[in-house]
Protein backbone atom coordinates (compact mmCIF):
# COMPACT_ATOMS: atom_id res chain seq x y z
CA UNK A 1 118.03 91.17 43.03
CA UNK A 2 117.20 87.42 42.56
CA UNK A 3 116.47 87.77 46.50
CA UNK A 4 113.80 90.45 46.26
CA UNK A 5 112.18 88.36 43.38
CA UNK A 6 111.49 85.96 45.55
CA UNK A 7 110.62 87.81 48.50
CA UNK A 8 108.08 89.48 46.10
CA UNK A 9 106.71 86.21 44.79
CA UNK A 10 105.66 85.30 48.52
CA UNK A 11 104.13 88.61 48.98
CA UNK A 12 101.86 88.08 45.56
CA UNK A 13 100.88 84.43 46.52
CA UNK A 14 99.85 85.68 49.67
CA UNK A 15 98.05 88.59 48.19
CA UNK A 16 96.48 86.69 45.92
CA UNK A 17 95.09 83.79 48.19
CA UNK A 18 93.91 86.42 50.83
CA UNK A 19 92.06 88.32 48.07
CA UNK A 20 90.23 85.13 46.31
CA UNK A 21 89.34 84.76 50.22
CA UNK A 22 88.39 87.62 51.23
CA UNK A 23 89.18 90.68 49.32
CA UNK A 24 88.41 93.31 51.66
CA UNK A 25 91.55 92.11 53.86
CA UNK A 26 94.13 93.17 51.29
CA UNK A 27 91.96 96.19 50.07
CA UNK A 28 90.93 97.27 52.70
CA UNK A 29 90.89 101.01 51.65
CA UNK A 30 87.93 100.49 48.84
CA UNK A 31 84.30 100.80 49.78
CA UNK A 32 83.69 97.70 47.49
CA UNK A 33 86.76 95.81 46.73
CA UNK A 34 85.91 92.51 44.03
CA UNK A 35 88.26 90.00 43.07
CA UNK A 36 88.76 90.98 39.46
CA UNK A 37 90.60 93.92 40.78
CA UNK A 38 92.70 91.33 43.07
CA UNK A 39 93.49 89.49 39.64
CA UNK A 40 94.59 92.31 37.74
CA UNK A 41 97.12 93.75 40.85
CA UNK A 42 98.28 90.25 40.89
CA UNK A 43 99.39 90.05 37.37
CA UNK A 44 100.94 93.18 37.77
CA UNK A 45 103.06 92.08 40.77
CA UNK A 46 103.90 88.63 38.89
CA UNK A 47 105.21 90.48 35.87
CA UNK A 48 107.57 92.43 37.92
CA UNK A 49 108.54 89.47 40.16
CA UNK A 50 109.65 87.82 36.84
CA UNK A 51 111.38 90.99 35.32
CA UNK A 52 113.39 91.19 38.61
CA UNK A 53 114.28 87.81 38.83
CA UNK A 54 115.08 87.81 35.01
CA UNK A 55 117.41 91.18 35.80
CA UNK A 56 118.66 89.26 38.42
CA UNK A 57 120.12 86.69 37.00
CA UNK A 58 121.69 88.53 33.81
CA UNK A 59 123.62 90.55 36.10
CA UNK A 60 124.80 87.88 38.03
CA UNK A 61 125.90 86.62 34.47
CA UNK A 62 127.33 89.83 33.71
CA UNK A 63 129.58 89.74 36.78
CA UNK A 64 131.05 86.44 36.55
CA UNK A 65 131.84 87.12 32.73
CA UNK A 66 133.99 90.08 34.56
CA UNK A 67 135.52 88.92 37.45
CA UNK A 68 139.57 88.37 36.47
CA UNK A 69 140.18 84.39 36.16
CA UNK A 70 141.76 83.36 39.20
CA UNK A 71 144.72 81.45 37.67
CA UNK A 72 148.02 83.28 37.69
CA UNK A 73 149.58 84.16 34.56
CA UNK A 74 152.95 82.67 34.28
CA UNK A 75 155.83 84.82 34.62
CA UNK A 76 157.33 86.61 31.61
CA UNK A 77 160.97 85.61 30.82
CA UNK A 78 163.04 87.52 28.34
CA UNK A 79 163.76 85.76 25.22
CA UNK A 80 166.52 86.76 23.89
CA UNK A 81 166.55 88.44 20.58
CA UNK A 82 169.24 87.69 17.85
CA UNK A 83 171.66 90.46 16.88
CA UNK A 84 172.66 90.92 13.37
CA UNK A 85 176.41 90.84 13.25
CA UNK A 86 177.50 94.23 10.82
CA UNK A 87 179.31 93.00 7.39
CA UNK A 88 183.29 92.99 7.65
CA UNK A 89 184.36 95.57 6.10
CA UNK A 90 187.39 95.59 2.95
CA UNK A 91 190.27 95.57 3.94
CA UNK A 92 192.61 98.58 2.38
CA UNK A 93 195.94 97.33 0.89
């Protein structure tokens, strides 16, 4: 996910220097496209570029916190238990 937060945040500079430029390039659909409307899709994009990133990175958290460690646990050896010996019992005369 950290990926596609980056590969967004190129797409948004680039967006947002072609639009200060020239915004009819990157909206291209509107009769009369103005740079405020460049700014405002641009904030959008950054906001979701850092909530993916931020995603991102807690689940990469999340699955290191998971993962098994890799050192082996050592080998369980029986231990032996003490027996309690039964009382002698009277002898009959």
């Amino acid at each position: 996910m950290v990926n596609y937060a980056f590969d967004l945040a190129i797409w948004t500079v680039l967006f947002f220097i072609t639009g200060m430029y020239k915004p009819q390039w990157p909206l291209f659909f509107l009769k009369k496209p103005e740079r405020f409307l460049i700014l405002i899709i641009t904030t959008v994009l950054v906001m979701i570029t850092f909530t993916l990133y931020g995603e991102g990175n807690r689940r990469d958290k999340l699955e290191v916190i998971s993962q098994p460690t890799t050192a082996q646990e050592p080998a369980l050896v029986p231990v032996p238990v003490p027996v309690p010996v039964p009382a002698a019992t009277p002898k009959s005369r």
